[in-house]
C-alpha atoms as a PDB file:
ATOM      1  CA  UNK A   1      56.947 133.262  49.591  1.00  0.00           C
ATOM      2  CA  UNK A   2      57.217 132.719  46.041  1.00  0.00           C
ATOM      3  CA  UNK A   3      56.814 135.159  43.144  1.00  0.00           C
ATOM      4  CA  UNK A   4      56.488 135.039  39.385  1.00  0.00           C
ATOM      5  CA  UNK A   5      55.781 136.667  36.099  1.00  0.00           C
ATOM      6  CA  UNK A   6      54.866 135.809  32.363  1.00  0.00           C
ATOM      7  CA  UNK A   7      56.477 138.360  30.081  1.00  0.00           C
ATOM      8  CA  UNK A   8      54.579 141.151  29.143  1.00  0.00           C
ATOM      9  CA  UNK A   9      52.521 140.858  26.029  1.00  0.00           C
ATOM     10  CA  UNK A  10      53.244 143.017  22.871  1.00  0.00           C
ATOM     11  CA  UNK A  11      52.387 143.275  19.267  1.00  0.00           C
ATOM     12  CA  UNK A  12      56.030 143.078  17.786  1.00  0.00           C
ATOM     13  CA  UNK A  13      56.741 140.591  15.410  1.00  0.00           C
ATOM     14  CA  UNK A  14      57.909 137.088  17.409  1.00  0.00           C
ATOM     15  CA  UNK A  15      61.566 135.991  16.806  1.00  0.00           C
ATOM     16  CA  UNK A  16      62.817 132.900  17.114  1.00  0.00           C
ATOM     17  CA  UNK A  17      61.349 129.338  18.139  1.00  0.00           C
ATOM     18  CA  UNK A  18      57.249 130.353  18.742  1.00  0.00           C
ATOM     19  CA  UNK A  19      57.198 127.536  21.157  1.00  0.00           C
ATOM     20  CA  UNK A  20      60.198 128.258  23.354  1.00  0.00           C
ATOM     21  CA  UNK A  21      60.004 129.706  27.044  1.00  0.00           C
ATOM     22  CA  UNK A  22      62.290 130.744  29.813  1.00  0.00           C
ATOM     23  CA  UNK A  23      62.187 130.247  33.128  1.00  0.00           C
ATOM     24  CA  UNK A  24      64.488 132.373  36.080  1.00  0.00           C
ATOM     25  CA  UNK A  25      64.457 130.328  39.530  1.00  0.00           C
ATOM     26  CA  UNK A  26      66.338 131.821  42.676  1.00  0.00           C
ATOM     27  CA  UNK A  27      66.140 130.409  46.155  1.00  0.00           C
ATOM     28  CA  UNK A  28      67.679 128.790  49.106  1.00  0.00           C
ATOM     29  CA  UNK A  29      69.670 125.824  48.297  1.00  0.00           C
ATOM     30  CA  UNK A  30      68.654 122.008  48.919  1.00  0.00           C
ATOM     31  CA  UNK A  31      68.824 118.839  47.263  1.00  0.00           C
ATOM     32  CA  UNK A  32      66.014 118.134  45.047  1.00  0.00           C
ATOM     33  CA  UNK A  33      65.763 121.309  43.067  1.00  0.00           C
ATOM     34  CA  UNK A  34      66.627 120.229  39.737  1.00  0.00           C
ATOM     35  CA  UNK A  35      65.007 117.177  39.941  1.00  0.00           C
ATOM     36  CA  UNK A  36      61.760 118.862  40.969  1.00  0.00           C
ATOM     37  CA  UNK A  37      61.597 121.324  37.971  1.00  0.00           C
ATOM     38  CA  UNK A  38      62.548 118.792  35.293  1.00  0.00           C
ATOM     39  CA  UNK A  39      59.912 116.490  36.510  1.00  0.00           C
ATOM     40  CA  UNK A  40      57.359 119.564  36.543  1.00  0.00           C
ATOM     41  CA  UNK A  41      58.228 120.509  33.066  1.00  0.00           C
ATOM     42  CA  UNK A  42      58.156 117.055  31.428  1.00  0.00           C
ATOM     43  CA  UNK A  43      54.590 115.826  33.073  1.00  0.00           C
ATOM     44  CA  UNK A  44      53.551 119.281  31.204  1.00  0.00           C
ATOM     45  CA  UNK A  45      55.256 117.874  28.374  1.00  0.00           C
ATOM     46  CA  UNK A  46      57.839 120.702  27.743  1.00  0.00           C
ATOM     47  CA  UNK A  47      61.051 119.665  26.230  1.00  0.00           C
ATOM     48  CA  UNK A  48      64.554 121.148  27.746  1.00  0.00           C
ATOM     49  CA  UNK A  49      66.538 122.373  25.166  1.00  0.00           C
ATOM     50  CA  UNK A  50      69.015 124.217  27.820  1.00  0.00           C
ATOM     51  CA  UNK A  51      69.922 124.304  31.463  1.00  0.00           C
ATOM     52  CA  UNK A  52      72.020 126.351  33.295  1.00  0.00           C
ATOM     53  CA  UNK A  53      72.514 126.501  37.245  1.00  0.00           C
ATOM     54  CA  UNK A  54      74.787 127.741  40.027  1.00  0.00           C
ATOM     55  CA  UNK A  55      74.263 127.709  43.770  1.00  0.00           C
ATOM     56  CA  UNK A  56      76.458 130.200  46.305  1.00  0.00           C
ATOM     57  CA  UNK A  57      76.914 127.311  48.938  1.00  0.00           C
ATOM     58  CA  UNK A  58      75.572 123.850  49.010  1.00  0.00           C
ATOM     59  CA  UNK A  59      74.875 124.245  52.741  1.00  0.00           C
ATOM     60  CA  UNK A  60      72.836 127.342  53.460  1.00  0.00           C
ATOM     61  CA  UNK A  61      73.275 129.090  50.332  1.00  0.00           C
ATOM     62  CA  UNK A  62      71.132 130.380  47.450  1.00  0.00           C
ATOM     63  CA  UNK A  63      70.740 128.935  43.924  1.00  0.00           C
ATOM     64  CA  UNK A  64      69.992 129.647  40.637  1.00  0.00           C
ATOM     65  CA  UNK A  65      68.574 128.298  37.802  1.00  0.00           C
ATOM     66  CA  UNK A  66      67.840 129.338  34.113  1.00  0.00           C
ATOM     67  CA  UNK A  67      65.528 126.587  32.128  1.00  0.00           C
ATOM     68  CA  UNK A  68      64.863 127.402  28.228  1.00  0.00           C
ATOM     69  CA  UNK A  69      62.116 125.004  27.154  1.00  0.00           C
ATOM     70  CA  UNK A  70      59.985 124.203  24.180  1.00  0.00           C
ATOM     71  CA  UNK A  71      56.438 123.641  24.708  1.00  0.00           C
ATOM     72  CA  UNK A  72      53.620 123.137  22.128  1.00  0.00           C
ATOM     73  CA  UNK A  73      50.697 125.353  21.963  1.00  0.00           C
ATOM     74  CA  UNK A  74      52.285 127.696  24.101  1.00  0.00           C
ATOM     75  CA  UNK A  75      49.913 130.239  24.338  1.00  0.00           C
ATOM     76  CA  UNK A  76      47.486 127.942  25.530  1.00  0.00           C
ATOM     77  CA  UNK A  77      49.797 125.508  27.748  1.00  0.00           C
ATOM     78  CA  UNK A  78      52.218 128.678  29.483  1.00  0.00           C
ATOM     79  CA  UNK A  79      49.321 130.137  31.427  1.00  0.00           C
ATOM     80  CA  UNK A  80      48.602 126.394  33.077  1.00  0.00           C
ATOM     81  CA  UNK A  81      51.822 125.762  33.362  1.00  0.00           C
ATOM     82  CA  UNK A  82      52.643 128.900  35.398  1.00  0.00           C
ATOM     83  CA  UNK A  83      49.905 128.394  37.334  1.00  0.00           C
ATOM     84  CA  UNK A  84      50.421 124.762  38.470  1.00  0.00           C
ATOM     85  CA  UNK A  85      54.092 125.658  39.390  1.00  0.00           C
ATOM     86  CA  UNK A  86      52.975 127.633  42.135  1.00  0.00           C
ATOM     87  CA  UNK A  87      53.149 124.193  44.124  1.00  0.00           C
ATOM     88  CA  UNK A  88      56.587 123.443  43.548  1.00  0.00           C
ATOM     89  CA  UNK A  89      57.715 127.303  44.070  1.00  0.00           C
ATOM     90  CA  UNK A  90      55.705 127.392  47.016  1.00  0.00           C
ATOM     91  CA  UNK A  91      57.740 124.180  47.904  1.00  0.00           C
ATOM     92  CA  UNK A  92      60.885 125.614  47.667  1.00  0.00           C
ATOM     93  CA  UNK A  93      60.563 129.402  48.313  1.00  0.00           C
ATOM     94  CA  UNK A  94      60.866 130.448  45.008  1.00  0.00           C
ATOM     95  CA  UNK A  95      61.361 133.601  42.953  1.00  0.00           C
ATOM     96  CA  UNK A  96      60.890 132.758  39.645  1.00  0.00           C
ATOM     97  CA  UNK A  97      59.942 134.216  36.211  1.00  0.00           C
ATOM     98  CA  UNK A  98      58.882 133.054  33.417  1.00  0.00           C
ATOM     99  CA  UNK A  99      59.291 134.878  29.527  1.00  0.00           C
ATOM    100  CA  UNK A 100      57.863 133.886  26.241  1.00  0.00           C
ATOM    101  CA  UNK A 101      61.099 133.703  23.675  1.00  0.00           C
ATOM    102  CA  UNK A 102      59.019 134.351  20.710  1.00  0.00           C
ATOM    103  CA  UNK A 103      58.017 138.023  22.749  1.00  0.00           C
ATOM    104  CA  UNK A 104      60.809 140.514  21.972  1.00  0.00           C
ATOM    105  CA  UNK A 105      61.993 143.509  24.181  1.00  0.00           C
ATOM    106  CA  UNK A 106      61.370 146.569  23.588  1.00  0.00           C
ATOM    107  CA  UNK A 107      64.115 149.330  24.357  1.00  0.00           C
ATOM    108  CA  UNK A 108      64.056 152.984  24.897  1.00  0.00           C
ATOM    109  CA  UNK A 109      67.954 153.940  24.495  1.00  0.00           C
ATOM    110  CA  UNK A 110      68.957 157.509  26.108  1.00  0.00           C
ATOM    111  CA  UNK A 111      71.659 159.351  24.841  1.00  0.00           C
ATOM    112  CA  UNK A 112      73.558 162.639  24.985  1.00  0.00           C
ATOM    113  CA  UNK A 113      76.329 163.551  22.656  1.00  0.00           C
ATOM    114  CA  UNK A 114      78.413 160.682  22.350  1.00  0.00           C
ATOM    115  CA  UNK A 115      77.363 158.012  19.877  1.00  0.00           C
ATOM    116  CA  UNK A 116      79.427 155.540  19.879  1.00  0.00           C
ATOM    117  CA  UNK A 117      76.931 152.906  22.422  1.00  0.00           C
ATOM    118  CA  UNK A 118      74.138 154.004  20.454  1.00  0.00           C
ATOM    119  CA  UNK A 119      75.782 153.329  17.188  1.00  0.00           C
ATOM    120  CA  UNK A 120      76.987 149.769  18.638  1.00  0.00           C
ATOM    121  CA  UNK A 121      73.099 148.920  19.430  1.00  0.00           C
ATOM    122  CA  UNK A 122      71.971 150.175  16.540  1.00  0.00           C
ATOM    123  CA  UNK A 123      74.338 147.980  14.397  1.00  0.00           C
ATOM    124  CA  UNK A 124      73.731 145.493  15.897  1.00  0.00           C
ATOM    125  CA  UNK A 125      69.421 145.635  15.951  1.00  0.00           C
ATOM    126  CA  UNK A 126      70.281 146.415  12.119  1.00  0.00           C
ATOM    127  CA  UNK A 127      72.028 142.728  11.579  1.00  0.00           C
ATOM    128  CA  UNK A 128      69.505 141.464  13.756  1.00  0.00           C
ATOM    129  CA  UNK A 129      72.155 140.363  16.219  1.00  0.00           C
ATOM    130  CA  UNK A 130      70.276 142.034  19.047  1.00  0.00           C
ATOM    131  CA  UNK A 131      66.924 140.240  18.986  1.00  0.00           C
ATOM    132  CA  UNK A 132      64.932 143.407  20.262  1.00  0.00           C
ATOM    133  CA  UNK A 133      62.883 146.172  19.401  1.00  0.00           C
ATOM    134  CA  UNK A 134      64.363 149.587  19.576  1.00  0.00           C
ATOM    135  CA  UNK A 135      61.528 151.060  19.873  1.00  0.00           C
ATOM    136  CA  UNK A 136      62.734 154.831  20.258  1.00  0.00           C
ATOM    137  CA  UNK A 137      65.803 156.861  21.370  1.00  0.00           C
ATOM    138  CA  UNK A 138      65.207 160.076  23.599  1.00  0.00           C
ATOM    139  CA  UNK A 139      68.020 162.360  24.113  1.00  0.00           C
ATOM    140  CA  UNK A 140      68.281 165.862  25.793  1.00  0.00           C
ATOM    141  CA  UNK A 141      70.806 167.155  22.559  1.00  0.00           C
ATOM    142  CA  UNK A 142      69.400 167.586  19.189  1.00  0.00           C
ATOM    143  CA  UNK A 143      72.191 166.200  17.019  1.00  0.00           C
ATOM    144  CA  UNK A 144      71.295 162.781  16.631  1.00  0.00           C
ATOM    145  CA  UNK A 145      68.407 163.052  15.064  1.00  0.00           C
ATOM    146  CA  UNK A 146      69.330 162.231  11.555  1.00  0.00           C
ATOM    147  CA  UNK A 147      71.269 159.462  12.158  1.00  0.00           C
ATOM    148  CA  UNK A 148      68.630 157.642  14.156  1.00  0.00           C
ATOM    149  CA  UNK A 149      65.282 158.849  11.652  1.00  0.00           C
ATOM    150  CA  UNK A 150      67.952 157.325   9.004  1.00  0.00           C
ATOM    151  CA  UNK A 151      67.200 154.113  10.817  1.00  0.00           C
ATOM    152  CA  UNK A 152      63.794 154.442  11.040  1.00  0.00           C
ATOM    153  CA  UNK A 153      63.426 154.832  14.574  1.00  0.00           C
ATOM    154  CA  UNK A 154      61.381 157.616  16.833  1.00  0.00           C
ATOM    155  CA  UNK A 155      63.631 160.117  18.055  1.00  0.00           C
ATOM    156  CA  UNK A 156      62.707 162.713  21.132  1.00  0.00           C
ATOM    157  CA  UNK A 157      64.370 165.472  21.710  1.00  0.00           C
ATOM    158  CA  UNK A 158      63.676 166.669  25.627  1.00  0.00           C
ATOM    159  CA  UNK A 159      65.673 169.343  27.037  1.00  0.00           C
ATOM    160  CA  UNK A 160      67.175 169.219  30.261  1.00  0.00           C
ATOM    161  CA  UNK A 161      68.699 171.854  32.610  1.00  0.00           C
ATOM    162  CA  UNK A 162      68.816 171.918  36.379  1.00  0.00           C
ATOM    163  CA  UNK A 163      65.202 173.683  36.024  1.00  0.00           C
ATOM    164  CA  UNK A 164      63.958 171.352  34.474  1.00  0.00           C
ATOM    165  CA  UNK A 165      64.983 168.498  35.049  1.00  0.00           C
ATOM    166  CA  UNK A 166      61.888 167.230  36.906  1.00  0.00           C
ATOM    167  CA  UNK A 167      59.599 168.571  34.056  1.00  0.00           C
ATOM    168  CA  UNK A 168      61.884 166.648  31.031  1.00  0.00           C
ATOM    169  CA  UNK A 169      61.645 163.244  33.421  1.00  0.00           C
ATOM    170  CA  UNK A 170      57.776 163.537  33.387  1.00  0.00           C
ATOM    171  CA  UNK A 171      58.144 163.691  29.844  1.00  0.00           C
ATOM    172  CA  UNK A 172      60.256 161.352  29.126  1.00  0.00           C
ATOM    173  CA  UNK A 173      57.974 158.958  31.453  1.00  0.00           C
ATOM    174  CA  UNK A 174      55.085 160.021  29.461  1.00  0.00           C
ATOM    175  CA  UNK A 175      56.966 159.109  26.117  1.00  0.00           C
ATOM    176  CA  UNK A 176      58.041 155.173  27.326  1.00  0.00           C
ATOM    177  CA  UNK A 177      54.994 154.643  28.966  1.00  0.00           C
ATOM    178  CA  UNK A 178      53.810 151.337  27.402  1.00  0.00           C
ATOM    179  CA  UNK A 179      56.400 151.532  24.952  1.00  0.00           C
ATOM    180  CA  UNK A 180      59.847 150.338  26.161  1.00  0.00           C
ATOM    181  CA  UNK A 181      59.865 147.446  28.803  1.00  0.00           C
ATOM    182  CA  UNK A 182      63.685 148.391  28.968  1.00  0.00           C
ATOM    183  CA  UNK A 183      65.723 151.717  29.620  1.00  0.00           C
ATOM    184  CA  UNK A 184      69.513 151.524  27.997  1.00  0.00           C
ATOM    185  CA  UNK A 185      71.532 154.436  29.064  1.00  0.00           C
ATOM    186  CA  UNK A 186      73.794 155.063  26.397  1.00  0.00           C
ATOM    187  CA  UNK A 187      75.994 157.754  27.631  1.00  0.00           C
ATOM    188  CA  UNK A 188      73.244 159.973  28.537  1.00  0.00           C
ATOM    189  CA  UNK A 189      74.766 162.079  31.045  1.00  0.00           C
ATOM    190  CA  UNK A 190      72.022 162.781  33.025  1.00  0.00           C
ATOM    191  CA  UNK A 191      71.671 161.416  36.495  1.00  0.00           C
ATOM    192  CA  UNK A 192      68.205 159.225  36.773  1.00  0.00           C
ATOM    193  CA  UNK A 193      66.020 160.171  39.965  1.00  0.00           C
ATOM    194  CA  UNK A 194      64.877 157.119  42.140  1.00  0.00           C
ATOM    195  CA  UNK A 195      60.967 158.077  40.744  1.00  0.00           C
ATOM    196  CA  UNK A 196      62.387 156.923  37.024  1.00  0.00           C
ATOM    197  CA  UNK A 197      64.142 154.247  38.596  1.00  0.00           C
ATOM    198  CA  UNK A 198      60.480 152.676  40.412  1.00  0.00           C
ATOM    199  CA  UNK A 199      59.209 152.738  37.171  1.00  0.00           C
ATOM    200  CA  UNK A 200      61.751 150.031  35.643  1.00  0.00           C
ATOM    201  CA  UNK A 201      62.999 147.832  38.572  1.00  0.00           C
ATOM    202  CA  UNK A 202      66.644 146.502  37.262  1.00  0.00           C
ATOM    203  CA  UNK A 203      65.392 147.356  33.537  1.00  0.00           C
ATOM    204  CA  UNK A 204      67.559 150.313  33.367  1.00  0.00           C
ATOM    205  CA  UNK A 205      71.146 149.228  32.170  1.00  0.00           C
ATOM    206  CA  UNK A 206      74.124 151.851  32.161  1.00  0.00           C
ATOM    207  CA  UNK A 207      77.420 152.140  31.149  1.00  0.00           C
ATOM    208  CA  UNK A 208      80.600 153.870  32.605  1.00  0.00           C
ATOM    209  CA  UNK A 209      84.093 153.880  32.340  1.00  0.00           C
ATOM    210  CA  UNK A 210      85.104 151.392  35.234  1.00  0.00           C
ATOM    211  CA  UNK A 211      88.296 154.244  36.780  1.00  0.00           C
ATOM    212  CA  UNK A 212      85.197 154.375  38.999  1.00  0.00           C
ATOM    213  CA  UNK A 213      85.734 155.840  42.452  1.00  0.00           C
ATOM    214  CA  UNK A 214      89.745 156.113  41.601  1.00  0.00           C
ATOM    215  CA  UNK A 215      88.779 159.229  39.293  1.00  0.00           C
ATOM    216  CA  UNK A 216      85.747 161.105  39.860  1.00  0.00           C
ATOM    217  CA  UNK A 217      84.029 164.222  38.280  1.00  0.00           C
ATOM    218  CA  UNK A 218      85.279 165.678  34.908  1.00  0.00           C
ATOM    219  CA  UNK A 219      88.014 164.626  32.324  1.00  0.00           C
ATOM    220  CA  UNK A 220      88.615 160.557  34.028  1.00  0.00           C
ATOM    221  CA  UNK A 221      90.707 159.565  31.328  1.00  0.00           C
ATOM    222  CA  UNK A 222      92.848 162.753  31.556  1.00  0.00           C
ATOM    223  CA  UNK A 223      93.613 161.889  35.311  1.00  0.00           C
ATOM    224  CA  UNK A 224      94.062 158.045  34.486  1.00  0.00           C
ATOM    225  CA  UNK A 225      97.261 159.488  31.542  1.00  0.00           C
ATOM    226  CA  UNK A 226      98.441 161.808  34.389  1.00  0.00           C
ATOM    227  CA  UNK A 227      98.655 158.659  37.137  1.00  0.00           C
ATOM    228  CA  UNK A 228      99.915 156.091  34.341  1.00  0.00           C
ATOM    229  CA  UNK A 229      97.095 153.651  34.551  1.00  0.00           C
ATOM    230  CA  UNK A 230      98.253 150.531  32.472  1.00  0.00           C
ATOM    231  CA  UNK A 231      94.270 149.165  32.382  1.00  0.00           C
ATOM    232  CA  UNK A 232      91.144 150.837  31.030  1.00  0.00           C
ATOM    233  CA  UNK A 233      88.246 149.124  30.933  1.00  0.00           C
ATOM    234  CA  UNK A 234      83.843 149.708  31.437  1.00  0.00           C
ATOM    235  CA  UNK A 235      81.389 148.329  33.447  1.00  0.00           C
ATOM    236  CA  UNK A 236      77.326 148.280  31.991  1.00  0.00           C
ATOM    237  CA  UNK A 237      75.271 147.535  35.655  1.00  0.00           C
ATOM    238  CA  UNK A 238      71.643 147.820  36.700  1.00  0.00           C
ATOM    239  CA  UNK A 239      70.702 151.890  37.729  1.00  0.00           C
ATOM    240  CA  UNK A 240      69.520 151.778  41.316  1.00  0.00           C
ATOM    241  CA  UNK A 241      69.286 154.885  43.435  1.00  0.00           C
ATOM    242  CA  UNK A 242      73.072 154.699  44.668  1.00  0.00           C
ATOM    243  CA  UNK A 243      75.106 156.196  41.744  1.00  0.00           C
ATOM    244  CA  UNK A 244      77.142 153.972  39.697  1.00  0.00           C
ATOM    245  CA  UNK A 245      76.673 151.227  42.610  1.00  0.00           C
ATOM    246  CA  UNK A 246      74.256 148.943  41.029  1.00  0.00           C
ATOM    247  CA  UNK A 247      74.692 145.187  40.172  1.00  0.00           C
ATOM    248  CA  UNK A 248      77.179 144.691  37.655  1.00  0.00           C
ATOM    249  CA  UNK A 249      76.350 143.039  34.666  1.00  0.00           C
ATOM    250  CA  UNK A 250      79.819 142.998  32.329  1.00  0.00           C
ATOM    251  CA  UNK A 251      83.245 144.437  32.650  1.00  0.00           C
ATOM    252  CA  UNK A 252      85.711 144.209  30.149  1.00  0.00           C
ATOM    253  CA  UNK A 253      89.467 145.962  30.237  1.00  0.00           C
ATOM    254  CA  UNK A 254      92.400 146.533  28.039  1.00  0.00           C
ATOM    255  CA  UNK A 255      95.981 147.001  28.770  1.00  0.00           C
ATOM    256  CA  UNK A 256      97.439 150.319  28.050  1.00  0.00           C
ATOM    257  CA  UNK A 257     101.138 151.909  28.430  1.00  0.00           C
ATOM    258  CA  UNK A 258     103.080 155.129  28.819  1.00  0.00           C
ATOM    259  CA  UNK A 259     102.927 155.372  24.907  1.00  0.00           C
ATOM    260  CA  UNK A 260      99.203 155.899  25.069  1.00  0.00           C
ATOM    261  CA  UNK A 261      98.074 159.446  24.894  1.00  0.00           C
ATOM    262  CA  UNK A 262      94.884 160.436  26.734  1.00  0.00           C
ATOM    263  CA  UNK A 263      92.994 160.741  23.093  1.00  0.00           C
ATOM    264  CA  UNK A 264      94.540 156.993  22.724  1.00  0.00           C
ATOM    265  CA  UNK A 265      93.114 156.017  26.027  1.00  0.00           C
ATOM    266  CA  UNK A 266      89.540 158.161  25.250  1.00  0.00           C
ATOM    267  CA  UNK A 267      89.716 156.279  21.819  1.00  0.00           C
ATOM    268  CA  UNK A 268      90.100 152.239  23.420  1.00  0.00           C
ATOM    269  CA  UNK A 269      87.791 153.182  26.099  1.00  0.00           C
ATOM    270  CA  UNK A 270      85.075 154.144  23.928  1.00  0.00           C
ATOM    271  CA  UNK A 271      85.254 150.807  21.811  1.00  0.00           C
ATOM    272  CA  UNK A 272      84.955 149.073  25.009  1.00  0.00           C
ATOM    273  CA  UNK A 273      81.954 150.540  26.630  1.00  0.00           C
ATOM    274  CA  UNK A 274      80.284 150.133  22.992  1.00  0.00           C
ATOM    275  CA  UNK A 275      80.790 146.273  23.518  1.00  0.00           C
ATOM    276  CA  UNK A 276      80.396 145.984  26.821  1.00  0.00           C
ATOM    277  CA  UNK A 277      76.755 147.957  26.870  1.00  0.00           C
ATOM    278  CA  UNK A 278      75.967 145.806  23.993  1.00  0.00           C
ATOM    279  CA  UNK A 279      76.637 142.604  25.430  1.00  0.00           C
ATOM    280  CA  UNK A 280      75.021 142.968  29.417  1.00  0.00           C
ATOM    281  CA  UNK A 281      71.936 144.408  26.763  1.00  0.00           C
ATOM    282  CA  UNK A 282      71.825 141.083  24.757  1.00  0.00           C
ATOM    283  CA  UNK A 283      71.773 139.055  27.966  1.00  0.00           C
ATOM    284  CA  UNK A 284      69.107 140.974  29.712  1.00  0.00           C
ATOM    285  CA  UNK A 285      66.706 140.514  26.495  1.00  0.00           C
ATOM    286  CA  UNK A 286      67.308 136.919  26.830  1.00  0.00           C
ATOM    287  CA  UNK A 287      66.283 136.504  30.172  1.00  0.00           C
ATOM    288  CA  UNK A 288      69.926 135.587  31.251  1.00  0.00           C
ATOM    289  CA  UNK A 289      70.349 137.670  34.589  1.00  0.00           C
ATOM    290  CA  UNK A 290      69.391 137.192  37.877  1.00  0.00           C
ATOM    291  CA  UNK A 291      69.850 139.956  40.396  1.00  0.00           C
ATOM    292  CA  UNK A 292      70.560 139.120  44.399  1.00  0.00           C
ATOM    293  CA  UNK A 293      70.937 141.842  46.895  1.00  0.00           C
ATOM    294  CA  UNK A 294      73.569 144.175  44.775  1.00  0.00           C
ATOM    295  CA  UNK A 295      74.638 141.330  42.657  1.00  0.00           C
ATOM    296  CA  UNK A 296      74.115 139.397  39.494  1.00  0.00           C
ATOM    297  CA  UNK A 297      74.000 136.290  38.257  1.00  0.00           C
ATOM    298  CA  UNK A 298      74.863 135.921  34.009  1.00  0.00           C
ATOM    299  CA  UNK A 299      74.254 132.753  32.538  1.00  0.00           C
ATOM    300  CA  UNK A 300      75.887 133.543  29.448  1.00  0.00           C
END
């Protein structure tokens, strides 16, 4: 059974090429794949500008497959196209999607009191290095506010407590809704029920410090200094309803030593879960990940 999608349609300025599409393909390995695509995509006369592919196992295995494609008149020619590839997904037991480039994502970023992953991403939108819309920032602490108005970017203040935490998630539902196509955790340290998480389907992207189940609960980098950990690093992953155990997207890590204090450590882990969040963020918006079972495929 195959399955598809165009990217959803928005009223945001386009960026880059206006004729450029993507297309995701993941199924069971066999010859003929590539070959089959290709020869779909040039009798529709779309021109490949990249292609990027990687199976499990050749013999029993799944594969993958990331086409970027120019296509004239593509507002006109993408919704044929899509439809006449039903044959050849059909064909091969396909999941596939397909995203307009010109189309930019549009994120909600949640925060709490720590900045520096929202300052990263908001650097970055600023130099137009992250080719997305930022379309608000909601955060359950006040203090932020300035610095993201100063950008001229919503900001929504929702309280949250143990009483109301269901209340502030309505809200906060209520606030994206048709707004954000994307959820970016940002050190917002508030856990995410599974109803949030139905809403956006591997569209909500967090980051952690990866001493992740070694040190649990409060003050991680404070037990990493007391056991003499000689690597730090973060991981950004999918949010699914097991905590911290979705599909990875990035990791990064830095060696440390015994002449690192714990604000050293708190200080280089910080810079790496800035660049980390930002980079599995830039690949999602262009349609570079494809998640099977608990894992992910990057074709960065």
């Amino acid at each position: 059974m195959s399955s598809q999608s165009i990217s959803p349609e928005n009223t945001k300025q386009p960026s880059g090429p206006s004729g450029r599409a993507r297309m995701l393909i993941s199924c069971p390995d066999r010859p003929g794949i590539v070959a089959a695509v290709s020869h779909f995509l040039y009798e529709h006369g779309a021109n490949i500008v990249q292609s990027d592919q990687y199976s499990m196992d050749p013999e029993g295995g799944m594969f993958f497959i990331r086409f970027e494609f120019d296509l004239n008149d593509l507002d006109k020619e993408l919704p044929v196209l899509v439809e006449d590839f039903a044959r050849v997904a059909d064909r091969f037991d396909m999941k596939w999607h397909t995203f307009r480039a010109s189309r930019k994502k549009r994120l909600a970023v949640f925060v709490s009191k720590e900045d520096h992953c929202l300052l990263e991403l908001l650097w970055q939108w600023k130099a137009g290095d992250l080719d997305a819309d930022i379309s608000m920032v909601i955060s359950n602490h006040p203090d932020m506010r300035e610095l993201v108005e100063s950008f001229g970017i919503p900001y929504h203040h929702i309280p949250v407590t143990a009483s109301t935490k269901a209340e502030a998630e309505r809200e906060q539902l209520e606030v994206v809704a048709d707004k954000a196509d994307i959820i970016v955790l940002a050190r917002y340290m508030q856990i995410i029920s599974p109803k949030f998480i139905e809403q956006f389907p591997n569209r909500i992207i967090n980051i952690h410090h990866s001493f992740l189940p070694a040190f649990v609960g409060g003050k991680p980098y404070a037990q990493a200094y007391t056991r003499g950990v000689k690597i730090i690093g973060a991981t950004a992953h999918y949010v699914t309803e097991e905590l911290d155990g979705g599909p990875i997207i990035e990791q990064d890590v830095q060696r440390v030593s015994h002449r690192d204090n714990v604000d050293d450590l708190k200080r280089i882990g910080r810079t790496i879960e800035r660049v980390v969040l930002a980079r599995a963020v830039k690949w999602h918006i262009e349609d570079r990940v494809i998640v099977h079972q608990n894992k992910t495929v990057v074709f960065n």
